[in-house]
N, C-alpha and C. Protein backbone atom coordinates (compact mmCIF):
# COMPACT_ATOMS: atom_id res chain seq x y z
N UNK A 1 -22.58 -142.89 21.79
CA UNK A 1 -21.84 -143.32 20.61
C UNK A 1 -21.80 -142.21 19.55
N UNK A 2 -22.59 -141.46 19.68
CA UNK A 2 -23.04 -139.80 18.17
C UNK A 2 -21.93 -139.37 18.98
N UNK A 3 -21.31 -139.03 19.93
CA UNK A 3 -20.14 -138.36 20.04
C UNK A 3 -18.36 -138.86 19.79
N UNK A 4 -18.78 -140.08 19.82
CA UNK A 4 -17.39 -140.87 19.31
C UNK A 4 -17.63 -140.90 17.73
N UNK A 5 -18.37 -140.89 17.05
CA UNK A 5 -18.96 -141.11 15.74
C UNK A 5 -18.15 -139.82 15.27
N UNK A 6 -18.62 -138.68 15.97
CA UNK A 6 -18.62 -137.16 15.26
C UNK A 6 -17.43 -137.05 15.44
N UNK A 7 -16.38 -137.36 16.22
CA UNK A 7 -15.21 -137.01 16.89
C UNK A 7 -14.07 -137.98 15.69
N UNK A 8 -14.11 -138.92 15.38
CA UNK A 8 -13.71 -139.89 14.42
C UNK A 8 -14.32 -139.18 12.71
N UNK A 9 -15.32 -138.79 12.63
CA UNK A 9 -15.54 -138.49 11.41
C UNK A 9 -14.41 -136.92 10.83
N UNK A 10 -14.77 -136.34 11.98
CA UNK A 10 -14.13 -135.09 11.90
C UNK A 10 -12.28 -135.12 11.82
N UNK A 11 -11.79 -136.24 12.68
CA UNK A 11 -10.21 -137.01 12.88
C UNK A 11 -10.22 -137.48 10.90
N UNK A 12 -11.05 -138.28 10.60
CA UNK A 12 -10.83 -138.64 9.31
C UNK A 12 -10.71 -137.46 8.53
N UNK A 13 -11.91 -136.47 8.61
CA UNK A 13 -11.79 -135.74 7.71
C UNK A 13 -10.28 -134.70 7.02
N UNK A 14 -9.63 -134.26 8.66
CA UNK A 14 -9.07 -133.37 8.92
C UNK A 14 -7.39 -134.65 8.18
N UNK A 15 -7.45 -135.59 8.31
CA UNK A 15 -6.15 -136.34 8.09
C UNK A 15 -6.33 -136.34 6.18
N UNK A 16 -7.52 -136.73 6.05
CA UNK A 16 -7.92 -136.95 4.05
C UNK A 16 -8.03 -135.97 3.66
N UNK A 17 -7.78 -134.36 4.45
CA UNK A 17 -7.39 -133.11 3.11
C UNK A 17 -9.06 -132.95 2.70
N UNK A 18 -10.47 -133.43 4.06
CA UNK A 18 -11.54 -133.09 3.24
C UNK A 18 -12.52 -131.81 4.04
N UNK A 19 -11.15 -131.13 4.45
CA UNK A 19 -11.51 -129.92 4.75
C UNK A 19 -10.76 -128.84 3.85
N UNK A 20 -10.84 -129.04 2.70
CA UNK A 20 -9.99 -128.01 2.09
C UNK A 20 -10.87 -127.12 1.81
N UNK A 21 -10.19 -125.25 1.28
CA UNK A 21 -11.34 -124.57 1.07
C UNK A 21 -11.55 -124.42 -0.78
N UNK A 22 -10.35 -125.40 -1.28
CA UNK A 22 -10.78 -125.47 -2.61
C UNK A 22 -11.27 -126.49 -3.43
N UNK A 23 -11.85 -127.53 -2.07
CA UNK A 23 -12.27 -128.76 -2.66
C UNK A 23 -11.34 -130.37 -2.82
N UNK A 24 -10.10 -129.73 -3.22
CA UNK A 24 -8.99 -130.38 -3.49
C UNK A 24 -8.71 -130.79 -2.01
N UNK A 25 -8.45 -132.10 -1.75
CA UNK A 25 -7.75 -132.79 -0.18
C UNK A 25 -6.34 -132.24 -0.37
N UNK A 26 -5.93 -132.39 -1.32
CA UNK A 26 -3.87 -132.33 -1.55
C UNK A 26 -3.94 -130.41 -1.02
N UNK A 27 -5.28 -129.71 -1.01
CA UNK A 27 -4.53 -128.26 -0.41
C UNK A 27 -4.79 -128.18 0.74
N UNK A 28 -5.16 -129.74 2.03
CA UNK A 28 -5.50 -129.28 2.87
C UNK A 28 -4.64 -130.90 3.75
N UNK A 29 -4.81 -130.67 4.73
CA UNK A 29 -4.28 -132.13 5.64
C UNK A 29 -4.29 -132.02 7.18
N UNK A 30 -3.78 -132.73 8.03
CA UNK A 30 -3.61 -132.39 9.40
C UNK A 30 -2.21 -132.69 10.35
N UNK A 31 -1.81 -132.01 11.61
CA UNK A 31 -0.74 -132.30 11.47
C UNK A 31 -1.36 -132.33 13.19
N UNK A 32 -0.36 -133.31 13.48
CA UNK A 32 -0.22 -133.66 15.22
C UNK A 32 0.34 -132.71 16.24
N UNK A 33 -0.26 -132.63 17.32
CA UNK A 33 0.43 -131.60 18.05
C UNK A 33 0.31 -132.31 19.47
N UNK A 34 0.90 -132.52 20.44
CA UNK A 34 1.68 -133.53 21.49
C UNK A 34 1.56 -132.33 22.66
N UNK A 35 0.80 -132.08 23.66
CA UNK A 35 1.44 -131.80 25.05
C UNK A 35 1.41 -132.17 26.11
N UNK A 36 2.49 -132.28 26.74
CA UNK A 36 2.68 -132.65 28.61
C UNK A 36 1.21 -131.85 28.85
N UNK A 37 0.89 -132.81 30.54
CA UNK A 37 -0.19 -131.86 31.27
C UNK A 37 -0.13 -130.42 31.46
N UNK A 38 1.59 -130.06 31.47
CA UNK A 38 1.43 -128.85 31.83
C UNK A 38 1.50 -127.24 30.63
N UNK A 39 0.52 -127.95 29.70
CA UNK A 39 0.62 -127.81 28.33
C UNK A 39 1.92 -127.07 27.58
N UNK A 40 2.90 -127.51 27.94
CA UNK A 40 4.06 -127.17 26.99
C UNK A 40 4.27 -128.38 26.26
N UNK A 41 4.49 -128.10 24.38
CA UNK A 41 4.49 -129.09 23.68
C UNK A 41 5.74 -129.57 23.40
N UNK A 42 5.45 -131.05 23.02
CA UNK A 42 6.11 -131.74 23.39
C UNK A 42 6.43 -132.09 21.82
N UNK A 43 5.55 -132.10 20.71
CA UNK A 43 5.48 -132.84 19.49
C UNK A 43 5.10 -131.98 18.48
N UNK A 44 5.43 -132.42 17.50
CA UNK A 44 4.90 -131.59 16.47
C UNK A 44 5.41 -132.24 14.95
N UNK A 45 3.84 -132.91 14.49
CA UNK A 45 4.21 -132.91 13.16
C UNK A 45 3.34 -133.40 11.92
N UNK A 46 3.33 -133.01 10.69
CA UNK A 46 2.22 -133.32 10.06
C UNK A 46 1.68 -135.13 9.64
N UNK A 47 0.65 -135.22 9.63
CA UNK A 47 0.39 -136.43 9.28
C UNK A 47 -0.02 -137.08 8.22
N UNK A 48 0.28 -137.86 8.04
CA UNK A 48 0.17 -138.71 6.40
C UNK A 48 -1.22 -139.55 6.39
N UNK A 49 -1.67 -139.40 5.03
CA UNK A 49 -2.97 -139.11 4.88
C UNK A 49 -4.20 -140.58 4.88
N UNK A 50 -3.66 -141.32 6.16
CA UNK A 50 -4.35 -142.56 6.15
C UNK A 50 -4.13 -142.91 8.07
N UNK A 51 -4.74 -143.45 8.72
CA UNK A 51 -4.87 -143.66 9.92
C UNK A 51 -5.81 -145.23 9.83
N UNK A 52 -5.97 -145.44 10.89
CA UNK A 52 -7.07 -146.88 11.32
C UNK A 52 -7.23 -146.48 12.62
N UNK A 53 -8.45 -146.67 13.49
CA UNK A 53 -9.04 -146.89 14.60
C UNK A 53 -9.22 -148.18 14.89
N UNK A 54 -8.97 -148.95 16.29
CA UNK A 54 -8.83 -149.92 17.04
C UNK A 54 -9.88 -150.50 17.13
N UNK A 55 -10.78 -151.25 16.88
CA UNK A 55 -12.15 -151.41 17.23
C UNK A 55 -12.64 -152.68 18.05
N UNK A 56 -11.37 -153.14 18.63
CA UNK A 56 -11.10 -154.53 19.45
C UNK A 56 -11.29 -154.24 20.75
N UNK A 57 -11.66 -152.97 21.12
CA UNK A 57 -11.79 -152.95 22.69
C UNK A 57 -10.95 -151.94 23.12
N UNK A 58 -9.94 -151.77 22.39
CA UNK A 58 -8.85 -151.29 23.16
C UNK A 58 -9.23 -149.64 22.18
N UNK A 59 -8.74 -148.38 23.30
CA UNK A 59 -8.79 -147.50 22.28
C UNK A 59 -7.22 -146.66 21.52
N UNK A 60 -7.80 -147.23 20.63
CA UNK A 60 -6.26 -146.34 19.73
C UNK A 60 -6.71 -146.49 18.73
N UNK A 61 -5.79 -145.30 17.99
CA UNK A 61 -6.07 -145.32 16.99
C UNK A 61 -4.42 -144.90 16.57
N UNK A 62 -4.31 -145.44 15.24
CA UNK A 62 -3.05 -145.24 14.49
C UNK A 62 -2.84 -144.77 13.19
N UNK A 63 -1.46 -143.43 13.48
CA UNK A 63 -1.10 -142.87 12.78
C UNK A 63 0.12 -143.10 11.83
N UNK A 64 0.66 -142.28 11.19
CA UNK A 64 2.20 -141.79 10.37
C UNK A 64 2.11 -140.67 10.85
N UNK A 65 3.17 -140.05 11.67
CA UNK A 65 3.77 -138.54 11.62
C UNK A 65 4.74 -138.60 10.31
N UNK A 66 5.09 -137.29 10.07
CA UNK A 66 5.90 -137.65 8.98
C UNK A 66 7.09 -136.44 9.34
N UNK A 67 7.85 -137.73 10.06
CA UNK A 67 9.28 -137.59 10.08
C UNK A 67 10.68 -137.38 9.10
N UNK A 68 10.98 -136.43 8.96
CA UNK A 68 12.42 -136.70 8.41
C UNK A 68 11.74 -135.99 6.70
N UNK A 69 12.31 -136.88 5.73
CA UNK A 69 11.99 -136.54 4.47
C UNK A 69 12.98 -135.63 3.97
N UNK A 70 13.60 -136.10 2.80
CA UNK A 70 14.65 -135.28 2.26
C UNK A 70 14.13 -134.85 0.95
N UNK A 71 14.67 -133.31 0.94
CA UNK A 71 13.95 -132.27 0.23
C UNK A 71 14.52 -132.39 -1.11
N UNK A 72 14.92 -132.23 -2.67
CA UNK A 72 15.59 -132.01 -3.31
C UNK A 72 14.77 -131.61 -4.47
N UNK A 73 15.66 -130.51 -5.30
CA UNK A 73 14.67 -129.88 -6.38
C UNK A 73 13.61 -130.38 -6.97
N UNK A 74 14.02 -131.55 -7.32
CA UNK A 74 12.63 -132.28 -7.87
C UNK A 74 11.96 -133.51 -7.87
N UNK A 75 12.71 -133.81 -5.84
CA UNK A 75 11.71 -134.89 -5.51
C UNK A 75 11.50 -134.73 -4.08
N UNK A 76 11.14 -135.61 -3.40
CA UNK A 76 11.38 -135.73 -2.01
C UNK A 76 11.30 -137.07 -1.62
N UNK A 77 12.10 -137.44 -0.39
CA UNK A 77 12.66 -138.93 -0.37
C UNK A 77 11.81 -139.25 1.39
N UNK A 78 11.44 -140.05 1.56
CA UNK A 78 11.71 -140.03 3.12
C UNK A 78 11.49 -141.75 3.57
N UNK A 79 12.27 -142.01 4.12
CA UNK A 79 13.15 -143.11 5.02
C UNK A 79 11.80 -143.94 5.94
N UNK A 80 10.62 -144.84 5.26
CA UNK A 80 9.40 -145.12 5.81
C UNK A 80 10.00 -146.14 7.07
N UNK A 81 11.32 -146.30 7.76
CA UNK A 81 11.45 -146.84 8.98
C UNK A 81 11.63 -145.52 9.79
N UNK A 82 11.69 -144.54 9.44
CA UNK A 82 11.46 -143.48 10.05
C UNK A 82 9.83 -142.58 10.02
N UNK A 83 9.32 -142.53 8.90
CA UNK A 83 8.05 -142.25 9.03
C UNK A 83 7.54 -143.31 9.67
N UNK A 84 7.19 -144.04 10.41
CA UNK A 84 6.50 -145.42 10.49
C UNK A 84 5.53 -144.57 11.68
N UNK A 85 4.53 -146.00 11.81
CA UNK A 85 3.00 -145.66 12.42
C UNK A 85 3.33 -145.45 14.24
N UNK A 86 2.80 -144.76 14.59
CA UNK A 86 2.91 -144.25 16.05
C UNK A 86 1.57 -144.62 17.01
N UNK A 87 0.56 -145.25 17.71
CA UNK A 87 -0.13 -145.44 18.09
C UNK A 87 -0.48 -144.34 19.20
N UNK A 88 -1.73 -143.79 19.31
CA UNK A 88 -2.80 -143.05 20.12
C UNK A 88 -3.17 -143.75 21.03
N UNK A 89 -3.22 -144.63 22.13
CA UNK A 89 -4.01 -144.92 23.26
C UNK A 89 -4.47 -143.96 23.92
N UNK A 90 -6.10 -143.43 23.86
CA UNK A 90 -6.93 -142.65 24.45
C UNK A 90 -7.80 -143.04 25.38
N UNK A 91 -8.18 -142.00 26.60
CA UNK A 91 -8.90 -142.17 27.24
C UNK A 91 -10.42 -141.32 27.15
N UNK A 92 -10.35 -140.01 26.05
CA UNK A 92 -11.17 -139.21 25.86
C UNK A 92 -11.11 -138.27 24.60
N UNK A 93 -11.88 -138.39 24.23
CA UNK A 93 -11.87 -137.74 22.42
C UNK A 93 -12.80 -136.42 22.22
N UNK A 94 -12.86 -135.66 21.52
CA UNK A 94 -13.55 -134.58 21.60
C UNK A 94 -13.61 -133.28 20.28
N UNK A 95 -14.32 -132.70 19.74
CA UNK A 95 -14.00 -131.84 18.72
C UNK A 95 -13.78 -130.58 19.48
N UNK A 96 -12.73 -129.70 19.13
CA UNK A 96 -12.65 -128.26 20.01
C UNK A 96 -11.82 -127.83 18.85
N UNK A 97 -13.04 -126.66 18.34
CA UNK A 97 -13.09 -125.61 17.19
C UNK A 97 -12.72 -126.44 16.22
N UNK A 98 -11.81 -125.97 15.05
CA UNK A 98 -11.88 -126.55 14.17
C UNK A 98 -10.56 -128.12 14.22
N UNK A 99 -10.24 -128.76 15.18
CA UNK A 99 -10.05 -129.91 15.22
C UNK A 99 -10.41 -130.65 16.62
N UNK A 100 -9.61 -131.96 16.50
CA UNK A 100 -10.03 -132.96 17.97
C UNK A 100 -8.75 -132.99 18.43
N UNK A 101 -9.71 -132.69 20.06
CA UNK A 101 -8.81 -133.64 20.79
C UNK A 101 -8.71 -134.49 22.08
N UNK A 102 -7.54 -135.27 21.92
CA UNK A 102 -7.33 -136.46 22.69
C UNK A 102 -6.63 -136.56 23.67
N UNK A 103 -7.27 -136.87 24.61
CA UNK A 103 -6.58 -137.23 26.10
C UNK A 103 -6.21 -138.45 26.24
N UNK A 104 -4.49 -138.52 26.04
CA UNK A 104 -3.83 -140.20 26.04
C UNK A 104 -3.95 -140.70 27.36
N UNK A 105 -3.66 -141.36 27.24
CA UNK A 105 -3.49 -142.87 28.00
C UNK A 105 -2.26 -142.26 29.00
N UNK A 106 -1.30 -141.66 28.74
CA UNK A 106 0.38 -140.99 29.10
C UNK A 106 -0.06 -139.83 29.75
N UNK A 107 -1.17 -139.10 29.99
CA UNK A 107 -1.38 -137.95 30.49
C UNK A 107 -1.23 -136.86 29.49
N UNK A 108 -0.72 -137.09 28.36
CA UNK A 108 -0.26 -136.02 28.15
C UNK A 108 -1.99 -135.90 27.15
N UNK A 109 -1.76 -134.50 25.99
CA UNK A 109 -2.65 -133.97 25.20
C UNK A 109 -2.34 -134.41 23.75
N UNK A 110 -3.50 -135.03 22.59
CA UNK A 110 -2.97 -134.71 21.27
C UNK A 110 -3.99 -134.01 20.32
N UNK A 111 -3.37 -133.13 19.94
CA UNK A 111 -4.22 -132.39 19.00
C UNK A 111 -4.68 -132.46 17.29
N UNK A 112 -4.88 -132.68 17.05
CA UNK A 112 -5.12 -133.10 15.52
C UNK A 112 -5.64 -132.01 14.47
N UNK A 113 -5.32 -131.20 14.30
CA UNK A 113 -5.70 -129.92 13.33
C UNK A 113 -4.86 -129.53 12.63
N UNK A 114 -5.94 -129.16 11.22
CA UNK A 114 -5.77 -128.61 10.15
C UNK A 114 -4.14 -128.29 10.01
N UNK A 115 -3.08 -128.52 8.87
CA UNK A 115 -1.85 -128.72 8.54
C UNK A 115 -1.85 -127.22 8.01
N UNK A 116 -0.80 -126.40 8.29
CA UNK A 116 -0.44 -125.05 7.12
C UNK A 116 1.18 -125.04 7.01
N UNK A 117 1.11 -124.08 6.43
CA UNK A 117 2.91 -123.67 6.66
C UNK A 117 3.77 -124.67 6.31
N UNK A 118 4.87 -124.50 7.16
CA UNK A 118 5.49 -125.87 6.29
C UNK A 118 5.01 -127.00 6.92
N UNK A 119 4.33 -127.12 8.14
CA UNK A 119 3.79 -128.80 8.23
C UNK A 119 3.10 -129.19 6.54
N UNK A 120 2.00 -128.25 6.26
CA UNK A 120 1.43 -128.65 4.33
C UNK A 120 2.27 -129.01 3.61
N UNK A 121 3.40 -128.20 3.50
CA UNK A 121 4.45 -127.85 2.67
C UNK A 121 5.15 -129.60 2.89
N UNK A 122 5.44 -130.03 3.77
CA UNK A 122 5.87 -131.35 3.84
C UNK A 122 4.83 -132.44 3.69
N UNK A 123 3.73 -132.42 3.93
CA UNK A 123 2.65 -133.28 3.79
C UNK A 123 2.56 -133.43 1.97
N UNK A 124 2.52 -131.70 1.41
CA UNK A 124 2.63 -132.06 -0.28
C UNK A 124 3.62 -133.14 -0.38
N UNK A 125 5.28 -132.57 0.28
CA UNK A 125 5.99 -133.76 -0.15
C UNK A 125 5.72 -135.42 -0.31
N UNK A 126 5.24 -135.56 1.09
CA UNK A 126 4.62 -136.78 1.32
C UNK A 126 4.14 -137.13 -0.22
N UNK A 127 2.71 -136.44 -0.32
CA UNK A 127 1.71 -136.76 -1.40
C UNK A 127 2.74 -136.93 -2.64
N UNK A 128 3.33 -136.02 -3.36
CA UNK A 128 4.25 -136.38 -4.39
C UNK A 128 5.63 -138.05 -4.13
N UNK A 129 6.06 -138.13 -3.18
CA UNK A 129 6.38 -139.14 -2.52
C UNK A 129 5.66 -140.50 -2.78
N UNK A 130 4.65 -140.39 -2.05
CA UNK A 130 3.80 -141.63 -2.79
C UNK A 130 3.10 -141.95 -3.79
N UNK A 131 3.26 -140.83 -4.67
CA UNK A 131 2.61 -140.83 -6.35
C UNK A 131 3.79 -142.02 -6.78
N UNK A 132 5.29 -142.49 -5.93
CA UNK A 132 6.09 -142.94 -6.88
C UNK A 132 6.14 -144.70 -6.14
N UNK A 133 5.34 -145.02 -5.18
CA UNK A 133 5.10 -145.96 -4.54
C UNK A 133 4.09 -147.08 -5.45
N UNK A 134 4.46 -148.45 -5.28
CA UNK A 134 3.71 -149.43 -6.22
C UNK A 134 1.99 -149.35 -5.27
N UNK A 135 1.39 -149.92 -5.96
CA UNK A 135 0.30 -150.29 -5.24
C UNK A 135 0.18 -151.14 -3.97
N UNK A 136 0.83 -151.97 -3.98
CA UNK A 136 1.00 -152.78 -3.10
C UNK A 136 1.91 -152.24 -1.85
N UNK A 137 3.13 -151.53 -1.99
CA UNK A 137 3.50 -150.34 -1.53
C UNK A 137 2.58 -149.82 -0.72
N UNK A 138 1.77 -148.93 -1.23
CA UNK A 138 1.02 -147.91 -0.94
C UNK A 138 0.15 -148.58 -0.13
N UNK A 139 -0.98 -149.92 -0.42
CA UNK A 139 -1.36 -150.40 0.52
C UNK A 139 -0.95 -151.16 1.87
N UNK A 140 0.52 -151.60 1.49
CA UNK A 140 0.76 -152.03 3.26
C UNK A 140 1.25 -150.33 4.27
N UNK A 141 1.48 -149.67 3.49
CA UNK A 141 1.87 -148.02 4.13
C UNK A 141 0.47 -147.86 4.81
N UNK A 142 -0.80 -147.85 3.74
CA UNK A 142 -2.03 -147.46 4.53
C UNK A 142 -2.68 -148.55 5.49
N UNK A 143 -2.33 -149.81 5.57
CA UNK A 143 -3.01 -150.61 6.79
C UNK A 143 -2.22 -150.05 8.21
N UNK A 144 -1.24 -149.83 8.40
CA UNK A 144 -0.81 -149.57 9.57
C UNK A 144 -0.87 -150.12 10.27
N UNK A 145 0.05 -151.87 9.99
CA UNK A 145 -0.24 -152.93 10.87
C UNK A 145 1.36 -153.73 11.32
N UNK A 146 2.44 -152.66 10.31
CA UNK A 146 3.73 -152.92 10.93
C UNK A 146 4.58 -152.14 11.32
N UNK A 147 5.33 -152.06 12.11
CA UNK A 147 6.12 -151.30 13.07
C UNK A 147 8.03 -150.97 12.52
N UNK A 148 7.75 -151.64 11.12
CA UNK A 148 9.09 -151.13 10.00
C UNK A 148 9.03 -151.85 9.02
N UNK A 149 9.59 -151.63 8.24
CA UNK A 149 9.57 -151.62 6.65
C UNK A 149 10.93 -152.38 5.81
N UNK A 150 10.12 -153.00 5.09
CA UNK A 150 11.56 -154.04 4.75
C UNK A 150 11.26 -153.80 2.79
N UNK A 151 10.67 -152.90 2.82
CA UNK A 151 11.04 -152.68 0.81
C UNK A 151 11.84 -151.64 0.73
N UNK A 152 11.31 -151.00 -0.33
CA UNK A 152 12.16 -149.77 -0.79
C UNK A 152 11.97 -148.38 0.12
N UNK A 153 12.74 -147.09 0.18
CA UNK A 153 12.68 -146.14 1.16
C UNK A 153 13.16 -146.28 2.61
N UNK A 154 13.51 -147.96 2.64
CA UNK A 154 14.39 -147.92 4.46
C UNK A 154 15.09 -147.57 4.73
């Protein structure tokens, strides 16, 4: 169980920005990376800064990639039936260097490490994005318990 423990602590850390090197989570995040067995990737994209693990038996754990998002001088918009939560069914979890990773259920690979470049660069968006979300908002976004979205941003 100390290895599913460490492997999940490190998945949290790397998604909550609490690997940053200036302290601050908002200069740091993680972004998904997807490959077939025959490791050519398949996926790619940063992730929004809240997940849940399955703890019913079954293993998954669930994300937000963050899809789409429209850029404009001084906001950013993005379409949460398009960001919406994507589920992990794993068969094997693991830390390798500085992130984890997961052997799905599909064969294929997912990688979970540290966000830069413009994956960050869109994850800030994200973060400014949901500075404009109600509370209530913001908390059904972070349970990750529906599969689309019927308020504002659809």
């Amino acid at each position: 169980m100390a290895g599913t423990e460490q492997w999940r602590q490190r998945f949290s850390d790397l998604v909550e920005g609490n690997h940053s090197p200036t302290g601050d989570p908002v200069d740091a995040g993680a972004r998904l990376v997807v490959s077939d067995p025959d490791g050519t990737e398949v996926f790619r994209a940063p992730l929004a800064r809240h997940h849940r693990f399955e703890d019913d038996g079954d293993q998954v754990v669930w994300i937000r990639p963050l899809i789409g998002g429209e850029h404009a001088e001084s906001s950013s918009l993005f379409n949460l039936n398009v960001a919406r939560r994507r589920s992990l069914p794993w068969t094997r979890a693991e830390i390798v260097d500085d992130g984890v990773e997961i052997d799905l259920t599909s064969g294929q690979r997912a990688r979970i490490e540290p966000a830069d470049g413009p994956d960050l660069e869109q994850l800030i968006r994200w973060d400014d994005f949901t500075n404009r979300l109600t509370p209530d908002e913001d908390a059904a976004l972070q349970r990750l318990d529906a599969d689309s979205w019927h308020g504002r941003y659809a």
